[in-house]
PDB file of N, CA and C in Angstrom:
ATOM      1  N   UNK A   1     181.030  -0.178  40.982  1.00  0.00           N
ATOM      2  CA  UNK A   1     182.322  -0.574  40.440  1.00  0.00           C
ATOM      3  C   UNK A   1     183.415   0.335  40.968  1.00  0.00           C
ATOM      4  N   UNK A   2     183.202   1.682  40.960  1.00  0.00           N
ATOM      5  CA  UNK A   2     184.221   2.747  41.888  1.00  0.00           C
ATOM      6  C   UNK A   2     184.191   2.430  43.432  1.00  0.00           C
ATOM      7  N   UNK A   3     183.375   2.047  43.843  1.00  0.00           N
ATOM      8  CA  UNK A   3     183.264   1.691  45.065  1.00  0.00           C
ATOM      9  C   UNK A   3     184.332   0.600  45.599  1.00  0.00           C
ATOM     10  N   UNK A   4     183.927  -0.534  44.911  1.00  0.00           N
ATOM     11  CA  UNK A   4     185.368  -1.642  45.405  1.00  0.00           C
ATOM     12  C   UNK A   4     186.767  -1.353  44.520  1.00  0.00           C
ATOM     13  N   UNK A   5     186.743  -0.961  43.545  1.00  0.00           N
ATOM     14  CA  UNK A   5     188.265  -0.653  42.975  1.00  0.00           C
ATOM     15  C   UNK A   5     188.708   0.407  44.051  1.00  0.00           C
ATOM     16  N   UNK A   6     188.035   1.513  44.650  1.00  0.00           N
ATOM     17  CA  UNK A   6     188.826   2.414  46.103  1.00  0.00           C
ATOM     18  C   UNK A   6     188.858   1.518  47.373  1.00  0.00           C
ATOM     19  N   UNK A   7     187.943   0.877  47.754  1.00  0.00           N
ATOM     20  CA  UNK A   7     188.549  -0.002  48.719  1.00  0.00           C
ATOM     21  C   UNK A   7     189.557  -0.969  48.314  1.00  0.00           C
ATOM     22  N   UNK A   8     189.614  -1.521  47.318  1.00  0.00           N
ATOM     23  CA  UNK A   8     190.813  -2.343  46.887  1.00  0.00           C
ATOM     24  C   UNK A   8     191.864  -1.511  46.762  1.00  0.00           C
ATOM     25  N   UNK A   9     192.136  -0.494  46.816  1.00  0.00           N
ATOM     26  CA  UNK A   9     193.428  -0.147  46.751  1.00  0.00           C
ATOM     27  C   UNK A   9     193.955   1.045  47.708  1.00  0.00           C
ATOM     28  N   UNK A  10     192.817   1.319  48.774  1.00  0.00           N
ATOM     29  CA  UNK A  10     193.292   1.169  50.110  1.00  0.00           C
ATOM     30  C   UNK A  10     193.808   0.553  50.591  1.00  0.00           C
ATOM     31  N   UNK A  11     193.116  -0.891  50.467  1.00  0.00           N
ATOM     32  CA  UNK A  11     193.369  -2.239  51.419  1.00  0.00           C
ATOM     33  C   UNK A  11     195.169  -2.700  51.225  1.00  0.00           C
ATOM     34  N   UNK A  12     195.182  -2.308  49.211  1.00  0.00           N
ATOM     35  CA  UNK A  12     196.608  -2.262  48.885  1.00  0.00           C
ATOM     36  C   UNK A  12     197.737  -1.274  49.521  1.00  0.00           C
ATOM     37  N   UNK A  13     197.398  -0.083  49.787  1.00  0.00           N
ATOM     38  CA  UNK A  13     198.001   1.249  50.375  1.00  0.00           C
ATOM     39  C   UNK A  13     197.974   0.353  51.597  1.00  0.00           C
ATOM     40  N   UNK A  14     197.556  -0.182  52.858  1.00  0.00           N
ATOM     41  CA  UNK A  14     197.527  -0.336  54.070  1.00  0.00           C
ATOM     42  C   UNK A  14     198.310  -1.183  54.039  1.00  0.00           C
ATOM     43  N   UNK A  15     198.296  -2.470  52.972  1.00  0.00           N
ATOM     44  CA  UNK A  15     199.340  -3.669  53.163  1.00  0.00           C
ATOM     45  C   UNK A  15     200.426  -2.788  53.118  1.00  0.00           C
ATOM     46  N   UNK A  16     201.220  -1.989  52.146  1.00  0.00           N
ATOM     47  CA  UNK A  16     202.199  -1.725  51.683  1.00  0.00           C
ATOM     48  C   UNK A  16     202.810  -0.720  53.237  1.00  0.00           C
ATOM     49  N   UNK A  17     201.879   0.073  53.827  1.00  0.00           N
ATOM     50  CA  UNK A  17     202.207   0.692  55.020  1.00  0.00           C
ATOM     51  C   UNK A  17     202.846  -0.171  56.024  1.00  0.00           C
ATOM     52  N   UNK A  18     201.721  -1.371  56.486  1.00  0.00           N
ATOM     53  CA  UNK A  18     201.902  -2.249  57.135  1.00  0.00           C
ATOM     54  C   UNK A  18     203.513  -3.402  57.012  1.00  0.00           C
ATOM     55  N   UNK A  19     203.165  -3.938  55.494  1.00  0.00           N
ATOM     56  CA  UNK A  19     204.587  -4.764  55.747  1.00  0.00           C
ATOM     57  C   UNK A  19     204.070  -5.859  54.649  1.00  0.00           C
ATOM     58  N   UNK A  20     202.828  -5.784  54.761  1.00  0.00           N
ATOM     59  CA  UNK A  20     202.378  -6.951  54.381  1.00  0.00           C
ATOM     60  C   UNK A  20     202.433  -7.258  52.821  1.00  0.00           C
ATOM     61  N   UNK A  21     203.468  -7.129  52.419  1.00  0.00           N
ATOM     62  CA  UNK A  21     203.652  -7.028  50.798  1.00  0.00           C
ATOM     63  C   UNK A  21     203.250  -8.216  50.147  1.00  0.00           C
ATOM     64  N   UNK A  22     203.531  -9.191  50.521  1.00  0.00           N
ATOM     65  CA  UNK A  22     202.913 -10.337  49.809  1.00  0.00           C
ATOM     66  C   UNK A  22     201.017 -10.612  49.358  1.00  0.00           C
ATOM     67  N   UNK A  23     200.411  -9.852  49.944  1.00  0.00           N
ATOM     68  CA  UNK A  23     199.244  -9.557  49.674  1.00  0.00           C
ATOM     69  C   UNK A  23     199.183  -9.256  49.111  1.00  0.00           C
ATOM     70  N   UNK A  24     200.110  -8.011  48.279  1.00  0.00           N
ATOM     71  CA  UNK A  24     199.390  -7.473  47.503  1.00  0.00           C
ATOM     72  C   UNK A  24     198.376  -7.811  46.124  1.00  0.00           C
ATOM     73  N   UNK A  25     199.880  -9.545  45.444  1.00  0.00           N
ATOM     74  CA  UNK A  25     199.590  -9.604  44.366  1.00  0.00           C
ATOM     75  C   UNK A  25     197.607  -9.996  44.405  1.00  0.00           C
ATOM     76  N   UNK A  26     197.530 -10.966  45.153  1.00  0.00           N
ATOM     77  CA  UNK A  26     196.358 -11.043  45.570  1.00  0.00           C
ATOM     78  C   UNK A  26     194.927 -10.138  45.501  1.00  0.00           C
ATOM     79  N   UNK A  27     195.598  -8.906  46.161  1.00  0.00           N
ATOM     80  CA  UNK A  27     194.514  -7.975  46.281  1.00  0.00           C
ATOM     81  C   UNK A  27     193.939  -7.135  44.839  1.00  0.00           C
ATOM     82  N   UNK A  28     195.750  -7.078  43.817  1.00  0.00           N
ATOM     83  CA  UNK A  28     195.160  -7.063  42.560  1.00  0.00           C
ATOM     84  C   UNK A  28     195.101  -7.335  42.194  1.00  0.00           C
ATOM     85  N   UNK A  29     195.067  -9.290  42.436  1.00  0.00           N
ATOM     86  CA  UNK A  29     193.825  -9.821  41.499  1.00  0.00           C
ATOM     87  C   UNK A  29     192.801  -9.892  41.735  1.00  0.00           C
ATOM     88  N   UNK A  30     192.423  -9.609  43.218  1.00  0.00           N
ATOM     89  CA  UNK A  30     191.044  -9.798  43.334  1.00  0.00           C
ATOM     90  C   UNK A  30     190.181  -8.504  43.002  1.00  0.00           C
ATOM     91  N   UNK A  31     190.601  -7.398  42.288  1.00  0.00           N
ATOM     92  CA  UNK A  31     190.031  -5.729  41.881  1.00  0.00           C
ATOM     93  C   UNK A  31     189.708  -6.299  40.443  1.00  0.00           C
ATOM     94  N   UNK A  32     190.985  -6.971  39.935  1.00  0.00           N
ATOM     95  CA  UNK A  32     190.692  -7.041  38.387  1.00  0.00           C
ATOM     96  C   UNK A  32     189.732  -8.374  38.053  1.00  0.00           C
ATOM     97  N   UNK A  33     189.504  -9.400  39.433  1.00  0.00           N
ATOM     98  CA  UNK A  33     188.479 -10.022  38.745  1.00  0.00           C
ATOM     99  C   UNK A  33     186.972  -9.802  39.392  1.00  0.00           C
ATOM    100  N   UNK A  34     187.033  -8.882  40.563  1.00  0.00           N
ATOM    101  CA  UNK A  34     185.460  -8.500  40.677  1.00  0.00           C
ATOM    102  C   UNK A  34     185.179  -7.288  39.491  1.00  0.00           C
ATOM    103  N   UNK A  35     186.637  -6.621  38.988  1.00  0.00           N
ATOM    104  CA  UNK A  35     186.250  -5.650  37.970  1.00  0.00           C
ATOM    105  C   UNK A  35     185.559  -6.790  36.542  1.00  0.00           C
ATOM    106  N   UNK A  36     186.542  -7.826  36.227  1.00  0.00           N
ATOM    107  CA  UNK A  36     185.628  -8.477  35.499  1.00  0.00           C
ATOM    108  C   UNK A  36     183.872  -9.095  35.474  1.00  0.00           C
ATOM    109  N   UNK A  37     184.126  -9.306  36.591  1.00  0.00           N
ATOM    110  CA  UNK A  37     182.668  -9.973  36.973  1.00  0.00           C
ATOM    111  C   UNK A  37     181.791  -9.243  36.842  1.00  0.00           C
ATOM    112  N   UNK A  38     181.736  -8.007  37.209  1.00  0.00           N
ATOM    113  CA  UNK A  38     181.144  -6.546  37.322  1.00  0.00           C
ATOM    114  C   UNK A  38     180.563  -6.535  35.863  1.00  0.00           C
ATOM    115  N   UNK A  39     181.722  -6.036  35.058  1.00  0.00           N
ATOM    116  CA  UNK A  39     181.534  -6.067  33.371  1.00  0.00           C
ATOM    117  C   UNK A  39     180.796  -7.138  32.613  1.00  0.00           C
ATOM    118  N   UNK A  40     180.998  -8.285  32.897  1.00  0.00           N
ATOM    119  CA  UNK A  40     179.666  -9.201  32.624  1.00  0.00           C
ATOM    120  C   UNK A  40     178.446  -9.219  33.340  1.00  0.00           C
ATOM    121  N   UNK A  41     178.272  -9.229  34.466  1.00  0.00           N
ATOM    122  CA  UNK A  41     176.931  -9.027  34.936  1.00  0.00           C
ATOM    123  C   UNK A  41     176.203  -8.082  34.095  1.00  0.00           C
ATOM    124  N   UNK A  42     177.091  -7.127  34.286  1.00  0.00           N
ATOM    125  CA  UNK A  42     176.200  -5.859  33.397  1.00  0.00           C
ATOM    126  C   UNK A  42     175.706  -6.394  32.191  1.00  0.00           C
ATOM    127  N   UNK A  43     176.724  -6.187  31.525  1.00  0.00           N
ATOM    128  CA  UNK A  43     176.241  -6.861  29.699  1.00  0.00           C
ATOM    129  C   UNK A  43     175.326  -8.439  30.158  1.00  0.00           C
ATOM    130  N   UNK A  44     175.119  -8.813  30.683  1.00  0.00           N
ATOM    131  CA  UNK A  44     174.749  -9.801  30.575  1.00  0.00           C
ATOM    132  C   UNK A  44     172.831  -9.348  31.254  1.00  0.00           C
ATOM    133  N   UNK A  45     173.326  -8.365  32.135  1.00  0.00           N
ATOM    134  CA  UNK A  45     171.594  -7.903  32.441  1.00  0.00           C
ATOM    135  C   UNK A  45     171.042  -7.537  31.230  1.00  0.00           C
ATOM    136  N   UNK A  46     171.729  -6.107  30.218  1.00  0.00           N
ATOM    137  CA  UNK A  46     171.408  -5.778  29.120  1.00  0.00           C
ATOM    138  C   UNK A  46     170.883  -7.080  28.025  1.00  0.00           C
ATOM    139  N   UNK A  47     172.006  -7.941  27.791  1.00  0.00           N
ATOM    140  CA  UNK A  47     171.371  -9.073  26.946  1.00  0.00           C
ATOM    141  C   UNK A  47     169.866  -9.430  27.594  1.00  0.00           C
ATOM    142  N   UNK A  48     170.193  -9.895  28.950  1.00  0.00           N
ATOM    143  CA  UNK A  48     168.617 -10.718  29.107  1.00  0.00           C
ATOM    144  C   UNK A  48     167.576  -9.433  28.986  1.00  0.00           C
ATOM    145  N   UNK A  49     167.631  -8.442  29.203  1.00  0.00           N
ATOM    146  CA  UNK A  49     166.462  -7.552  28.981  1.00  0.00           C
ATOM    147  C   UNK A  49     166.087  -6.878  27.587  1.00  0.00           C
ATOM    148  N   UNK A  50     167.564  -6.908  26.737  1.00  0.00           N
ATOM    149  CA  UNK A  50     167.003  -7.535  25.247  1.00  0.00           C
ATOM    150  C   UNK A  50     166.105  -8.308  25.185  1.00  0.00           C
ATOM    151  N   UNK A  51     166.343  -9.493  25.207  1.00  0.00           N
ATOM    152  CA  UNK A  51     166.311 -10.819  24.608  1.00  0.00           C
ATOM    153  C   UNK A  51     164.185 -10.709  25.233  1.00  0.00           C
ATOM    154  N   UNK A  52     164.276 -10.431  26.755  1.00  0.00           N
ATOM    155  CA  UNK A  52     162.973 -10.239  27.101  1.00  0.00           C
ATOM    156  C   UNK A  52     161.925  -9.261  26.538  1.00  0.00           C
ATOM    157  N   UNK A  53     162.764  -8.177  25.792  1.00  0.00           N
ATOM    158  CA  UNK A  53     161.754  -7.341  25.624  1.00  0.00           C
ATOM    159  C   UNK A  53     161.540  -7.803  24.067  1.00  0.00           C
ATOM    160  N   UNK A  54     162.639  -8.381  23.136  1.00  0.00           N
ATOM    161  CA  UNK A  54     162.225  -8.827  21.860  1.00  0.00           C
ATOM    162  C   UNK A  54     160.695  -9.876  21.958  1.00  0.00           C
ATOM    163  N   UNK A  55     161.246 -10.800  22.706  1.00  0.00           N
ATOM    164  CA  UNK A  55     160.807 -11.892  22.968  1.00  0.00           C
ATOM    165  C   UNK A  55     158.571 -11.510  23.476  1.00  0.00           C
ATOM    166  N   UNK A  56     158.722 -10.479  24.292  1.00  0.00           N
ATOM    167  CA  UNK A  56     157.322  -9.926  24.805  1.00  0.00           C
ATOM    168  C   UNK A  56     156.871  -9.357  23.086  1.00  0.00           C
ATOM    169  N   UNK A  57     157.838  -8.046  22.446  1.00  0.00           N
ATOM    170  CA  UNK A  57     157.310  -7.812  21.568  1.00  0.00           C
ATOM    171  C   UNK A  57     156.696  -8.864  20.202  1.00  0.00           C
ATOM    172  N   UNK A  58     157.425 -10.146  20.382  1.00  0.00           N
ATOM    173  CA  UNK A  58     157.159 -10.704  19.047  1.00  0.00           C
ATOM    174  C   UNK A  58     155.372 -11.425  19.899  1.00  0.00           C
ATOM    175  N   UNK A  59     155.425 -11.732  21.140  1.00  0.00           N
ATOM    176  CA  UNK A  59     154.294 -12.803  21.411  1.00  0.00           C
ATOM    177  C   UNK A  59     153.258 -11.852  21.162  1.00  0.00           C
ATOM    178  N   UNK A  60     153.218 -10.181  21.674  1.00  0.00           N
ATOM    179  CA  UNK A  60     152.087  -9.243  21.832  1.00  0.00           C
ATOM    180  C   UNK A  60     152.298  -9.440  19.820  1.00  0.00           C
ATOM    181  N   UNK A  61     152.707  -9.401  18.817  1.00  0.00           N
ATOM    182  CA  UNK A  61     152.620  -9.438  17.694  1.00  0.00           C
ATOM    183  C   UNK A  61     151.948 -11.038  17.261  1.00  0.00           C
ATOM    184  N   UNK A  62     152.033 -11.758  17.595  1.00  0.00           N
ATOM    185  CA  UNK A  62     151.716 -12.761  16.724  1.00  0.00           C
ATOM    186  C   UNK A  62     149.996 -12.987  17.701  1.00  0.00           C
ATOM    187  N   UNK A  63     150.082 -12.794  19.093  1.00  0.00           N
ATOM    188  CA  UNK A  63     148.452 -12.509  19.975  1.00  0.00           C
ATOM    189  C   UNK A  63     147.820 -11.781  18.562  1.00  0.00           C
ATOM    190  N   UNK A  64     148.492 -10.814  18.333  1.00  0.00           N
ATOM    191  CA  UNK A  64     147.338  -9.648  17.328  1.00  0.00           C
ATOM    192  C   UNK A  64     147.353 -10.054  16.185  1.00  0.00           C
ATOM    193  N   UNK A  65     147.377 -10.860  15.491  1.00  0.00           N
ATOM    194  CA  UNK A  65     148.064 -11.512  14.330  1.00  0.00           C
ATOM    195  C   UNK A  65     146.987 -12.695  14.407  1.00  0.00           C
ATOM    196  N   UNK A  66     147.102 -13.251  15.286  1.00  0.00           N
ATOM    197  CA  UNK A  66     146.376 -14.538  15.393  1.00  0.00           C
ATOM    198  C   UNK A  66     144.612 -14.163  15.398  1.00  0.00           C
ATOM    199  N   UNK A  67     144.653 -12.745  16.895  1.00  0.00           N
ATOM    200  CA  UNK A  67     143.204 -12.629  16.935  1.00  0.00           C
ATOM    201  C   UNK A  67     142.683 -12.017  15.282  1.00  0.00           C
ATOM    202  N   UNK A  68     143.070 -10.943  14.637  1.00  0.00           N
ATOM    203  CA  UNK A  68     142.864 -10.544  13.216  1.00  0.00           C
ATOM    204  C   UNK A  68     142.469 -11.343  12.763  1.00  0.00           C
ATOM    205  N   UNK A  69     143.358 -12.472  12.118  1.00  0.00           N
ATOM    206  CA  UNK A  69     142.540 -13.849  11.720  1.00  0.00           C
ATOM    207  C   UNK A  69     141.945 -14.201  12.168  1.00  0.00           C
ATOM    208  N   UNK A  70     141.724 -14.761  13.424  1.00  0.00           N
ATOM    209  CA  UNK A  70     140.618 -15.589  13.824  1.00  0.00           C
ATOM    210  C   UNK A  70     139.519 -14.568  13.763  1.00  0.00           C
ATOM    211  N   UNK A  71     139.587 -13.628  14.039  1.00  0.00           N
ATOM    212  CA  UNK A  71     137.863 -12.522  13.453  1.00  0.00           C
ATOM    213  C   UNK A  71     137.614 -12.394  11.954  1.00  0.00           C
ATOM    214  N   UNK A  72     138.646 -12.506  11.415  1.00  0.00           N
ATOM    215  CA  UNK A  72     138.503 -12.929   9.328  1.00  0.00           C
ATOM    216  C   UNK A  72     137.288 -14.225   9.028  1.00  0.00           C
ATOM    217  N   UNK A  73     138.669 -15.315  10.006  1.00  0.00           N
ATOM    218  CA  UNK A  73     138.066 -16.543   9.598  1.00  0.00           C
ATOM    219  C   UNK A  73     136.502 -16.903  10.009  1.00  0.00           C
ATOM    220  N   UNK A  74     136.369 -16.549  11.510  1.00  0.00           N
ATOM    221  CA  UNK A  74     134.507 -16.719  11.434  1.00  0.00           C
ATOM    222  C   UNK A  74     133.782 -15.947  10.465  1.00  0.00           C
ATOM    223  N   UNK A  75     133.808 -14.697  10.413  1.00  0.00           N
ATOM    224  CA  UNK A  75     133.115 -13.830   9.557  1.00  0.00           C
ATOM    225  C   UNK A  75     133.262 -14.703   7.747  1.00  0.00           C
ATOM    226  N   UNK A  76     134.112 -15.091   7.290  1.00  0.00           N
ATOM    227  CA  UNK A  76     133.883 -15.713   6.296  1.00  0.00           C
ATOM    228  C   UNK A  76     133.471 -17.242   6.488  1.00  0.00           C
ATOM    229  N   UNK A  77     133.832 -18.050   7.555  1.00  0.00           N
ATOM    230  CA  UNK A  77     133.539 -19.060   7.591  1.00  0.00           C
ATOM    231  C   UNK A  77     131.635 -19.652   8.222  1.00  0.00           C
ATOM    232  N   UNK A  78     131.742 -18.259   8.631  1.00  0.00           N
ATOM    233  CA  UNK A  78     129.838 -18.357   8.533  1.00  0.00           C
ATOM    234  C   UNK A  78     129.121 -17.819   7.220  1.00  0.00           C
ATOM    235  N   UNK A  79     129.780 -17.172   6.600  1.00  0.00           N
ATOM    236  CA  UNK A  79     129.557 -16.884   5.039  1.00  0.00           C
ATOM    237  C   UNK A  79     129.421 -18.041   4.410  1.00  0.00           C
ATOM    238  N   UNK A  80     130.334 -18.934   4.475  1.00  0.00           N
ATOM    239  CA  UNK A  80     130.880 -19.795   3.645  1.00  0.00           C
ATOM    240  C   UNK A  80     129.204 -20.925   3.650  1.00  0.00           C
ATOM    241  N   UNK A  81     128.989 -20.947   5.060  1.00  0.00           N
ATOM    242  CA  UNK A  81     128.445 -21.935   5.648  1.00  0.00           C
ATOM    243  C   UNK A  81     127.106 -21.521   5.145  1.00  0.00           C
ATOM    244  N   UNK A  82     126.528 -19.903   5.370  1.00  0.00           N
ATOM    245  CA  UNK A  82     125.429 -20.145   5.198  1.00  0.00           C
ATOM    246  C   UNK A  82     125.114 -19.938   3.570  1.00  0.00           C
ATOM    247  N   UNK A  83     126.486 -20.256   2.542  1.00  0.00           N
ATOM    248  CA  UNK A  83     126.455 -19.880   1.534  1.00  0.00           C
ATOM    249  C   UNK A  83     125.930 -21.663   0.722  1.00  0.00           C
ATOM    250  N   UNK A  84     126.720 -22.328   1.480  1.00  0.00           N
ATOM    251  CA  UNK A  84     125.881 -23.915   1.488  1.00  0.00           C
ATOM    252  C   UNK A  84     124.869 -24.271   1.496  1.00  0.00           C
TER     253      UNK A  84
END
């Protein structure tokens, strides 16, 4: 993100040397919307690697959840059976 906001405002310093003033408005918009874009990507990596690591923790929880029971349920359900 420091990286293109200093070339962007070189590129601005060089127009302004040069002549080329009408660029400029341009050039700062184009700082303030790769600066935007920047700022969502980010938050938006953070969300998905939330969302992934909730998402892993609940399946590894309900895997262990499920196997528990299912080792309950035979152990009583051969009880049950040979209680018939």
């Amino acid at each position: 993100m420091f990286i293109p906001a200093i070339i962007g405002f070189v590129a601005i310093f060089w127009c302004v040397l040069t002549g080329l003033v009408r660029l400029i408005p341009w050039l700062i918009l184009a700082v303030i919307v790769i600066s935007i874009v920047d700022l969502f990507f980010n938050h938006f990596m953070w969300v998905v690697t939330g969302i992934l690591a909730i998402s892993i923790a609940y399946n590894v929880y309900t895997e262990s959840k499920k196997r528990k029971n299912k080792s309950s349920d035979i152990i009583d359900g051969d009880y049950e059976e040979i209680k018939k």
